[in-house]
N, C-alpha and C. Protein backbone atom coordinates (compact mmCIF):
# COMPACT_ATOMS: atom_id res chain seq x y z
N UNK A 1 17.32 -29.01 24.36
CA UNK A 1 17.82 -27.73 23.91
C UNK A 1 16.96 -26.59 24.45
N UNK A 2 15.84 -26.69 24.36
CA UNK A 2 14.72 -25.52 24.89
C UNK A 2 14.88 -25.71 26.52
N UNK A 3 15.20 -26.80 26.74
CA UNK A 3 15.14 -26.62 28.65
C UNK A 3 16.76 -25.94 28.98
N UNK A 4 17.83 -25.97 28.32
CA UNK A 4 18.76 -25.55 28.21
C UNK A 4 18.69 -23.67 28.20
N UNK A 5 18.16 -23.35 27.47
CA UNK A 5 17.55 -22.35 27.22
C UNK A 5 16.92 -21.47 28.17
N UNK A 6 15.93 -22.23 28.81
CA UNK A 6 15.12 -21.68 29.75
C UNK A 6 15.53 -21.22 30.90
N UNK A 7 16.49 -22.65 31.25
CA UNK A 7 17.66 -22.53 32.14
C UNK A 7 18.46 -21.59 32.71
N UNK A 8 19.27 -21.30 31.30
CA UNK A 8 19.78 -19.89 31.13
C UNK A 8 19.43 -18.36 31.35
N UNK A 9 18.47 -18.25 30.69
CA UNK A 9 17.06 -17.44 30.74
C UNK A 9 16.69 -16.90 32.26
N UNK A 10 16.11 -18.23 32.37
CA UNK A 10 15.88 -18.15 34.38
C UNK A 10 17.21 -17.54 35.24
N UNK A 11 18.68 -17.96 35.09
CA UNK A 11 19.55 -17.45 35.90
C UNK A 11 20.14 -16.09 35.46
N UNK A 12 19.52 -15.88 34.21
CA UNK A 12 20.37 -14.67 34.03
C UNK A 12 19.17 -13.67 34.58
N UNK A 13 18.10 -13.78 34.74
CA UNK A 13 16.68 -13.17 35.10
C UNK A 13 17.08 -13.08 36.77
N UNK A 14 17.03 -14.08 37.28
CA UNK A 14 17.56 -13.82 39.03
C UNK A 14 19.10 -12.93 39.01
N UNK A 15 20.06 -13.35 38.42
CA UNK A 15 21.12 -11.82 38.56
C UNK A 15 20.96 -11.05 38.57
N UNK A 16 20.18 -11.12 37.73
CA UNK A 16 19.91 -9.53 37.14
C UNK A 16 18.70 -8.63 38.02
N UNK A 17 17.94 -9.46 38.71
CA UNK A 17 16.90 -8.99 39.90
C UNK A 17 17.62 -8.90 40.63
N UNK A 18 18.28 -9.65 40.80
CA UNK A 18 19.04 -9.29 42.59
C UNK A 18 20.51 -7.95 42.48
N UNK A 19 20.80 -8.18 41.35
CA UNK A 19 21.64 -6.80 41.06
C UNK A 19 20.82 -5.22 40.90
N UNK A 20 19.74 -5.39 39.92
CA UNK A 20 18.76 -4.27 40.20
C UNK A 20 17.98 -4.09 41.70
N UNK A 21 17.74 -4.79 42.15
CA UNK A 21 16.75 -5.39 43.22
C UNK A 21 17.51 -4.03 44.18
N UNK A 22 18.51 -3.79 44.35
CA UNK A 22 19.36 -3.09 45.51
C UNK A 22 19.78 -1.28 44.90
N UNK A 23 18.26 -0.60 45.26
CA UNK A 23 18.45 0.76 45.18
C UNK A 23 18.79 1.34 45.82
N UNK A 24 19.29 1.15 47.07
CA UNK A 24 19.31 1.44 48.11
C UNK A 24 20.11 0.64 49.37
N UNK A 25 21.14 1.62 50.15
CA UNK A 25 21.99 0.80 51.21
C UNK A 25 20.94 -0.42 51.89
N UNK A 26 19.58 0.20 52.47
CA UNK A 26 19.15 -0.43 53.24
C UNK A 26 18.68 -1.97 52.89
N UNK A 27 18.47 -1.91 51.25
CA UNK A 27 18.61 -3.32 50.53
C UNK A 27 19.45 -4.19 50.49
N UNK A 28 20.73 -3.45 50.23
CA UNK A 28 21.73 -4.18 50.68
C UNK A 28 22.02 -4.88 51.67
N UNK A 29 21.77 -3.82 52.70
CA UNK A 29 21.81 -4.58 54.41
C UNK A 29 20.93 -5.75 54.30
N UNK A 30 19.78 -6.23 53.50
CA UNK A 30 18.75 -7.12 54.20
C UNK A 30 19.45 -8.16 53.51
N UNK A 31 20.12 -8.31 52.90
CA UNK A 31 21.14 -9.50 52.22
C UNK A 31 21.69 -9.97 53.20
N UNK A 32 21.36 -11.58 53.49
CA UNK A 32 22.07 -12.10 54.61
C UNK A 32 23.58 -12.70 54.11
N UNK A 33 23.66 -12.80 52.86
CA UNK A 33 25.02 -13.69 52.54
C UNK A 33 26.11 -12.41 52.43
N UNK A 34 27.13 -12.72 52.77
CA UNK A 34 28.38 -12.23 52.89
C UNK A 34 28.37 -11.02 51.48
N UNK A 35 29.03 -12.35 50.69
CA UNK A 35 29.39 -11.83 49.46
C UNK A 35 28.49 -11.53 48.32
N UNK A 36 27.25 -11.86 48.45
CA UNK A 36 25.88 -11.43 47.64
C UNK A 36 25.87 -10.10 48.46
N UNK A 37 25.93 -9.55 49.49
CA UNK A 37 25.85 -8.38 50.52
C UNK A 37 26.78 -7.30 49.81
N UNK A 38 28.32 -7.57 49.42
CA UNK A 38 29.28 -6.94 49.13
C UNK A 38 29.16 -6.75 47.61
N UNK A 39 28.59 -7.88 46.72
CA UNK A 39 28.46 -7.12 45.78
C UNK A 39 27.28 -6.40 45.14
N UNK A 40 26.34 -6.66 46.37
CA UNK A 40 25.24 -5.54 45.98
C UNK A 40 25.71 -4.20 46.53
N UNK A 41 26.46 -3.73 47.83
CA UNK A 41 26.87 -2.76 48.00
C UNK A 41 27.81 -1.80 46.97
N UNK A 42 28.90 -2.85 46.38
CA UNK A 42 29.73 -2.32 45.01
C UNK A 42 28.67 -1.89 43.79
N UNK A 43 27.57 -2.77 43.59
CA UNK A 43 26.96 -2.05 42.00
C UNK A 43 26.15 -1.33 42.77
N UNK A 44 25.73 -1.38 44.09
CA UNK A 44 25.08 0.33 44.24
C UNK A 44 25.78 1.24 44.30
N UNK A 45 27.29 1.21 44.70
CA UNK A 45 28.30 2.49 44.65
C UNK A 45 28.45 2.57 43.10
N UNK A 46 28.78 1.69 42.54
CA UNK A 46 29.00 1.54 40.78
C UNK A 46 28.01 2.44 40.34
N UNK A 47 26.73 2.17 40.49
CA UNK A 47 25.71 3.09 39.82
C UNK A 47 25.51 4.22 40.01
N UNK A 48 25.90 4.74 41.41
CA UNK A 48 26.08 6.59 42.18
C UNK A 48 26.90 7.12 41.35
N UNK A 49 28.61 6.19 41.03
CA UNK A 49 29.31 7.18 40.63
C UNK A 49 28.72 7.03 39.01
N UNK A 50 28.23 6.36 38.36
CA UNK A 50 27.93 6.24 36.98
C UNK A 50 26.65 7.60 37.00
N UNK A 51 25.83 7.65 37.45
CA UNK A 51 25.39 8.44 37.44
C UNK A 51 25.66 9.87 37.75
N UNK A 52 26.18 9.95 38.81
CA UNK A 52 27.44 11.49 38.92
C UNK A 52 28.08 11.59 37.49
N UNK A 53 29.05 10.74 36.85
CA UNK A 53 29.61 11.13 35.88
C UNK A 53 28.57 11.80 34.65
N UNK A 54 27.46 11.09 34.36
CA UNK A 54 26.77 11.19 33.27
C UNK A 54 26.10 12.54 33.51
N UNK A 55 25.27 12.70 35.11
CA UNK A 55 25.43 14.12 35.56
C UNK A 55 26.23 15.27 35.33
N UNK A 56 27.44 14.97 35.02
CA UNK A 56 28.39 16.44 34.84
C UNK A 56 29.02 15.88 33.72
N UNK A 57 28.59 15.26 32.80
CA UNK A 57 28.91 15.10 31.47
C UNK A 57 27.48 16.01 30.20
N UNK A 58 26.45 16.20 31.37
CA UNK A 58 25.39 16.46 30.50
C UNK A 58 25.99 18.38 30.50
N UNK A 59 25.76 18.68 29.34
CA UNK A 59 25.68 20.36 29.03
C UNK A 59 24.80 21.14 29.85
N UNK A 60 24.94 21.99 30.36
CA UNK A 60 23.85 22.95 31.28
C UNK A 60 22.76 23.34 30.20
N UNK A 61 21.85 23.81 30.25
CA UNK A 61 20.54 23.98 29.42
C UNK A 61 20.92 25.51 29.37
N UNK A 62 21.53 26.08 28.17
CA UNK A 62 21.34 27.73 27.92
C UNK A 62 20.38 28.49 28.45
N UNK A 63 20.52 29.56 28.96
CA UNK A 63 19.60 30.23 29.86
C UNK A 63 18.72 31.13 28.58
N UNK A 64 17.66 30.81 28.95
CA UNK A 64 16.69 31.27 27.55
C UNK A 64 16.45 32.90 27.41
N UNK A 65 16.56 33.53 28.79
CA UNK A 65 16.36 34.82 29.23
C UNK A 65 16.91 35.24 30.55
N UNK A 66 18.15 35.98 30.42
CA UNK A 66 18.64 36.13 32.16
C UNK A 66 18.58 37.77 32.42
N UNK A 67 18.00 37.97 33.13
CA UNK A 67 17.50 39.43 33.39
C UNK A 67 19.34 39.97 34.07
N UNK A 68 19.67 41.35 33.73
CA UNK A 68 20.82 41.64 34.10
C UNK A 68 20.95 41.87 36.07
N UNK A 69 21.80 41.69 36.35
CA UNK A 69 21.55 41.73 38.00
C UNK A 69 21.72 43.26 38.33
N UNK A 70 20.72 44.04 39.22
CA UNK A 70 20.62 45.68 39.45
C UNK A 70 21.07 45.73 40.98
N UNK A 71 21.51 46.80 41.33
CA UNK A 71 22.15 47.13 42.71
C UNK A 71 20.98 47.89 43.05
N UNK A 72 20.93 47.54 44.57
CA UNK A 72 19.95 47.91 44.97
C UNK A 72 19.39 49.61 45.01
N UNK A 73 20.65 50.36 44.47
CA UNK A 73 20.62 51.21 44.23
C UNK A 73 19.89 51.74 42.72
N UNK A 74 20.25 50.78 42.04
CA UNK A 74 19.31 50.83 40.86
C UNK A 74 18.01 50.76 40.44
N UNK A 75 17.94 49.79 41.23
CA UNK A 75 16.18 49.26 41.21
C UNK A 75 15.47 50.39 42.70
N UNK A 76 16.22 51.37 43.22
CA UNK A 76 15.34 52.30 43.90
C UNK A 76 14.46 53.28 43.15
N UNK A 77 12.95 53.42 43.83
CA UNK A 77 11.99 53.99 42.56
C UNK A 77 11.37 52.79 41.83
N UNK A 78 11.71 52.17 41.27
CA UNK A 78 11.55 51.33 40.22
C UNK A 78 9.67 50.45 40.25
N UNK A 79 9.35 50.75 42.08
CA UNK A 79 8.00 50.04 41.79
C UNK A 79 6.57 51.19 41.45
N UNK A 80 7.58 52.41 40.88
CA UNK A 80 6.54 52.71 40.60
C UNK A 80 6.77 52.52 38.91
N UNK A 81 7.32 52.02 38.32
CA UNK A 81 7.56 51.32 36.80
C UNK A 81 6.94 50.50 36.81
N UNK A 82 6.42 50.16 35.04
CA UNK A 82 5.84 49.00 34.76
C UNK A 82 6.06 47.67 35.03
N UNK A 83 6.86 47.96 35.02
CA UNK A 83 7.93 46.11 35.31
C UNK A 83 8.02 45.99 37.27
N UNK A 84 7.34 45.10 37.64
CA UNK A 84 7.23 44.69 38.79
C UNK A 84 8.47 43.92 39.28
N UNK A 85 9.65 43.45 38.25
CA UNK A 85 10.95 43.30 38.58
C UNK A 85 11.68 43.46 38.92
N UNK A 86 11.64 45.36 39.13
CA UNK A 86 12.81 46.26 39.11
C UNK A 86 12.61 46.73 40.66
N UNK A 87 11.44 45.77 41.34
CA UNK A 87 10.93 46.88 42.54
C UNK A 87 12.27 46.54 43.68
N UNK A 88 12.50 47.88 44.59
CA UNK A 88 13.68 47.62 45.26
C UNK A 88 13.64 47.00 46.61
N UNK A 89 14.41 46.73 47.14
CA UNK A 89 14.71 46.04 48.12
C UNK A 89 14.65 46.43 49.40
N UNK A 90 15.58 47.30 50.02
CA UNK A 90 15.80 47.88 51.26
C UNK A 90 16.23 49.02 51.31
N UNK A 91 15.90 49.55 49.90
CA UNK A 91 16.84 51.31 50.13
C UNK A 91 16.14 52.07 50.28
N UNK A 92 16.14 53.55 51.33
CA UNK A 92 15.08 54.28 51.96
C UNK A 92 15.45 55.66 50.55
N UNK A 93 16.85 55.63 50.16
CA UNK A 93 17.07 56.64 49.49
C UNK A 93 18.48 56.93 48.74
N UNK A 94 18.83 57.26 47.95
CA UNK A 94 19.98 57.61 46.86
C UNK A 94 20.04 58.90 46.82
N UNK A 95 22.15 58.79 46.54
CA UNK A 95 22.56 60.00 46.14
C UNK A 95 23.36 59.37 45.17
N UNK A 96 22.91 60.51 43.83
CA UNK A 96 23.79 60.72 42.88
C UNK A 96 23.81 62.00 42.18
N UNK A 97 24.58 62.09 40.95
CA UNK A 97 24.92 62.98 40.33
C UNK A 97 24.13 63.41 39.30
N UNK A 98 23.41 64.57 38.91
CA UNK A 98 22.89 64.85 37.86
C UNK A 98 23.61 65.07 36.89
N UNK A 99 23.05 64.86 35.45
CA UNK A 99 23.85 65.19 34.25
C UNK A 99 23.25 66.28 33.68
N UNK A 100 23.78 67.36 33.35
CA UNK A 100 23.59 68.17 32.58
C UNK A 100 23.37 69.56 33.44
N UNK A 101 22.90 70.79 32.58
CA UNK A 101 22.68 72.14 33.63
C UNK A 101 21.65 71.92 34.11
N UNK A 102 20.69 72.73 34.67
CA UNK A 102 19.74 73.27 35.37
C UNK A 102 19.30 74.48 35.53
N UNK A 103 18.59 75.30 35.28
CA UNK A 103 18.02 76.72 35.53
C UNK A 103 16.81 76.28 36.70
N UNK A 104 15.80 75.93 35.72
CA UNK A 104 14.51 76.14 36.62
C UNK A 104 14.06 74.91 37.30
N UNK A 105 13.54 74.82 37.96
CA UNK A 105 13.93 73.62 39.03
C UNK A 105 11.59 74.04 39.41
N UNK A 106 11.11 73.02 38.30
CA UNK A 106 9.60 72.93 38.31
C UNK A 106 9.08 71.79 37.69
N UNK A 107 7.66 71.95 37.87
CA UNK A 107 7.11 70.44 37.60
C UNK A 107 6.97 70.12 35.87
N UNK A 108 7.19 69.01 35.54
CA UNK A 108 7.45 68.43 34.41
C UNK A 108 9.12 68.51 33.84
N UNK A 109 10.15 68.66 35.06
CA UNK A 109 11.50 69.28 34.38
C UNK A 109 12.26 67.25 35.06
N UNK A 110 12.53 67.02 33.31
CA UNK A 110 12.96 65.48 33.69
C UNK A 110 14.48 65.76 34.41
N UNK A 111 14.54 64.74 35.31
CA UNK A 111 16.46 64.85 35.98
C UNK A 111 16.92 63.98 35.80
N UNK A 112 17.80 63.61 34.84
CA UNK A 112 19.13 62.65 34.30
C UNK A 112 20.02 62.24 34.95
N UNK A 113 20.06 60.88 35.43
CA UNK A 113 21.39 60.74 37.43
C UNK A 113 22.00 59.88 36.24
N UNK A 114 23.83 59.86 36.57
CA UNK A 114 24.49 59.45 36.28
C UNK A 114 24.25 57.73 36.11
N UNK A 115 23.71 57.12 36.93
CA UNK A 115 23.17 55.66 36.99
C UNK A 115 22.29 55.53 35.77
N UNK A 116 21.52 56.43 35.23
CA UNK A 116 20.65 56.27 34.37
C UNK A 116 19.24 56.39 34.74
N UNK A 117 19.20 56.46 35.60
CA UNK A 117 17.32 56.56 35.90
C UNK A 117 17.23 58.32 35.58
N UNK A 118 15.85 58.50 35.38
CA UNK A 118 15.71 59.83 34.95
C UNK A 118 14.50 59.70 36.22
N UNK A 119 14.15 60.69 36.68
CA UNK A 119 13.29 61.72 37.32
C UNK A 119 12.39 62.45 37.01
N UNK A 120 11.49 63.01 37.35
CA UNK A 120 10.63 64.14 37.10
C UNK A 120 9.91 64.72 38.46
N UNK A 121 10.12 65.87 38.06
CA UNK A 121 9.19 66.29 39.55
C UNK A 121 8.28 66.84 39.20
N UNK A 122 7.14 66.49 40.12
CA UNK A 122 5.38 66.43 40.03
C UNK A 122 5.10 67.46 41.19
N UNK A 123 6.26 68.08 41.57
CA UNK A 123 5.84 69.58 42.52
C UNK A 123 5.56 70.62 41.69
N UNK A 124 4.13 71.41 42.25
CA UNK A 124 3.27 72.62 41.51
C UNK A 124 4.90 73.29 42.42
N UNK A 125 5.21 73.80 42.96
CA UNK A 125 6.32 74.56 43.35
C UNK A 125 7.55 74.77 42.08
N UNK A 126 8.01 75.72 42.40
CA UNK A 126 9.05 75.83 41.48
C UNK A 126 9.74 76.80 41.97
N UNK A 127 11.23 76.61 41.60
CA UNK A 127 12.58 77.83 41.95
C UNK A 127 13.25 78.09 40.76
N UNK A 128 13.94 79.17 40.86
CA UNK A 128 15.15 79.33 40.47
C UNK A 128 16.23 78.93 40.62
N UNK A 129 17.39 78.07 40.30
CA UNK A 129 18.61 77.88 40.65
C UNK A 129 19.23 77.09 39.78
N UNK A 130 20.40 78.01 39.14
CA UNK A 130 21.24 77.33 38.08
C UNK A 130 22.22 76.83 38.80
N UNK A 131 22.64 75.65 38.42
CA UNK A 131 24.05 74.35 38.71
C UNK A 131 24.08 73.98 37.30
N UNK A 132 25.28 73.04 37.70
CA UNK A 132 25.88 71.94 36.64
C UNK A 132 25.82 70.93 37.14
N UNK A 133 25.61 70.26 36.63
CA UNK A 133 25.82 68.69 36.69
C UNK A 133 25.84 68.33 39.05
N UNK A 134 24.39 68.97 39.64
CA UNK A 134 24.35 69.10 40.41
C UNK A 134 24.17 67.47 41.64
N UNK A 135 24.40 67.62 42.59
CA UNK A 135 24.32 66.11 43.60
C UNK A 135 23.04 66.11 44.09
N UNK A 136 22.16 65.06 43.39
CA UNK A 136 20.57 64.85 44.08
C UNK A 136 20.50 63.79 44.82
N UNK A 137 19.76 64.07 45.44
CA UNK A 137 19.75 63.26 46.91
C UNK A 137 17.58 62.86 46.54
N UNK A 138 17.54 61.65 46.87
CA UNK A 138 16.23 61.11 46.70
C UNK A 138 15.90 60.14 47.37
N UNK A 139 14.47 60.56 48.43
CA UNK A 139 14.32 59.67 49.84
C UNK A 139 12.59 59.57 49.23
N UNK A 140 12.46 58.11 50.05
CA UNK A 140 11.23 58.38 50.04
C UNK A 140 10.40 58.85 51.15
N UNK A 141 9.27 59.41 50.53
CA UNK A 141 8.24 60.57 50.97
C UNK A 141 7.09 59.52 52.00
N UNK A 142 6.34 60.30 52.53
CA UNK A 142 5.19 59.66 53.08
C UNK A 142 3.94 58.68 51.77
N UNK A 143 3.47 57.97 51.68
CA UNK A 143 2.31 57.40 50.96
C UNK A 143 2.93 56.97 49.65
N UNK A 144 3.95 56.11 49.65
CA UNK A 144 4.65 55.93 48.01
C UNK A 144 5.28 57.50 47.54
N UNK A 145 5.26 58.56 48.26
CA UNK A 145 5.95 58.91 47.58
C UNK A 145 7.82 59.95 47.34
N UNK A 146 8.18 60.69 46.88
CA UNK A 146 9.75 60.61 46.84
C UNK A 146 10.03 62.13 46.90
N UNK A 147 10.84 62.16 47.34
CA UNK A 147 11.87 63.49 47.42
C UNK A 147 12.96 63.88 47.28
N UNK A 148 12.87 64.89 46.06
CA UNK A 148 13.99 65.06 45.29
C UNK A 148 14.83 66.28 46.37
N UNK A 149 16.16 66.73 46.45
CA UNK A 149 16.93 67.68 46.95
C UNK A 149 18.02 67.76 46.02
N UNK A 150 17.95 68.86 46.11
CA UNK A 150 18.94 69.51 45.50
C UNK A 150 20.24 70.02 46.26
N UNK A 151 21.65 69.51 45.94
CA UNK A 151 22.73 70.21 47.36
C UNK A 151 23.05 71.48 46.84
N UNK A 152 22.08 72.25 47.32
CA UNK A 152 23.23 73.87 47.76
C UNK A 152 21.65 74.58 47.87
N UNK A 153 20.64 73.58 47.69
CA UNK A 153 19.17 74.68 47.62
C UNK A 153 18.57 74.19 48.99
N UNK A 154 17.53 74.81 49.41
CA UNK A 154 17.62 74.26 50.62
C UNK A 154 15.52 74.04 50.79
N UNK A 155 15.47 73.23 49.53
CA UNK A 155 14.22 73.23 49.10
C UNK A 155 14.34 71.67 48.64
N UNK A 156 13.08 70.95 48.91
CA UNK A 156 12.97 69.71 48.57
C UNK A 156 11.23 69.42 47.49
N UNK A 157 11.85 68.78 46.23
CA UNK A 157 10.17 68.74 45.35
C UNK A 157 10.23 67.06 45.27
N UNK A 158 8.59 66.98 45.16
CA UNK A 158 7.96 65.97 44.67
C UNK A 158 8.46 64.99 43.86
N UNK A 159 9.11 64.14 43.39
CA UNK A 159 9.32 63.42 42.32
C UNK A 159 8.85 61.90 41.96
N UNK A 160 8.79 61.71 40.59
CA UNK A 160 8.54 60.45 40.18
C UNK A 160 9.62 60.09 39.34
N UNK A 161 9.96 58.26 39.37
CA UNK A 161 10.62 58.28 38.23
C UNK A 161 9.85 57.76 36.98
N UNK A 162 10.88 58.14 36.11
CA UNK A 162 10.52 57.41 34.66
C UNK A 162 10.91 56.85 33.85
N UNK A 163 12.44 56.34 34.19
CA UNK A 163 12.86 55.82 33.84
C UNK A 163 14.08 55.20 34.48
């Protein structure tokens, strides 16, 4: 009864090696018998697609924090912000729209662009010139730094952003 046993034991131990045994085509190939060859090739295809399935049966892992995606127009300015994230890409300069009036056009006067970034200009210079809701144009300057324009003035100031 125990050699019966052992017996058993022993052949189900060699199947089962020679079925695991084959991770790989090239294992397969070294199988000289026909049909020991063919069905190690089938439970290595068996196990690819078992594994593919269980692969796209598993749930994607929730994204714990996904930063929103910015146009490169957005993230212009941005490395001079705290966040080293926002720094931009390839843009030399933006035009957009200011929100709100304007009179005096001097240093510490924040500028509100339709995109949302705000401005400030850090030029000791200052003008006169009232608009509405005027088109600023913002390039960058020599040494990090930026230049604000104003369309219809024919004067260009200093700026930083700040938001």
């Amino acid at each position: 009864m125990i050699i019966k046993r052992i017996m058993i034991l022993s052949s189900l131990l060699v199947i089962s090696s020679s079925l695991q045994a084959a991770s790989t085509p090239e294992d397969c190939a070294a199988i000289t018998n026909d049909s020991k060859r063919l069905a190690c090739y089938d439970n290595f295809l068996k196990k690819q697609k078992q594994q593919r399935e269980e692969a796209a049966a598993k749930p994607e892992k929730p994204a714990e924090k996904r930063e929103p995606v910015l146009t490169a127009e957005q993230k212009f300015g941005a490395e001079k912000l705290k966040d080293p994230a926002k720094k931009p890409k390839s843009v030399n300069q933006i035009r957009s729209q200011a929100v709100g009036t304007y009179k005096r056009w001097k240093k510490g006067l924040p500028v509100t662009l339709e995109n949302g970034q705000v401005w400030e200009i850090t030029d000791y210079r200052s003008t006169y010139y009232k608009v509405k809701d005027p088109i600023i144009t913002i390039e960058k300057g020599m040494f990090s730094s930026y230049l604000l324009e104003v369309e219809g003035l024919n004067q260009r100031f200093k700026a930083k952003r700040i938001k």
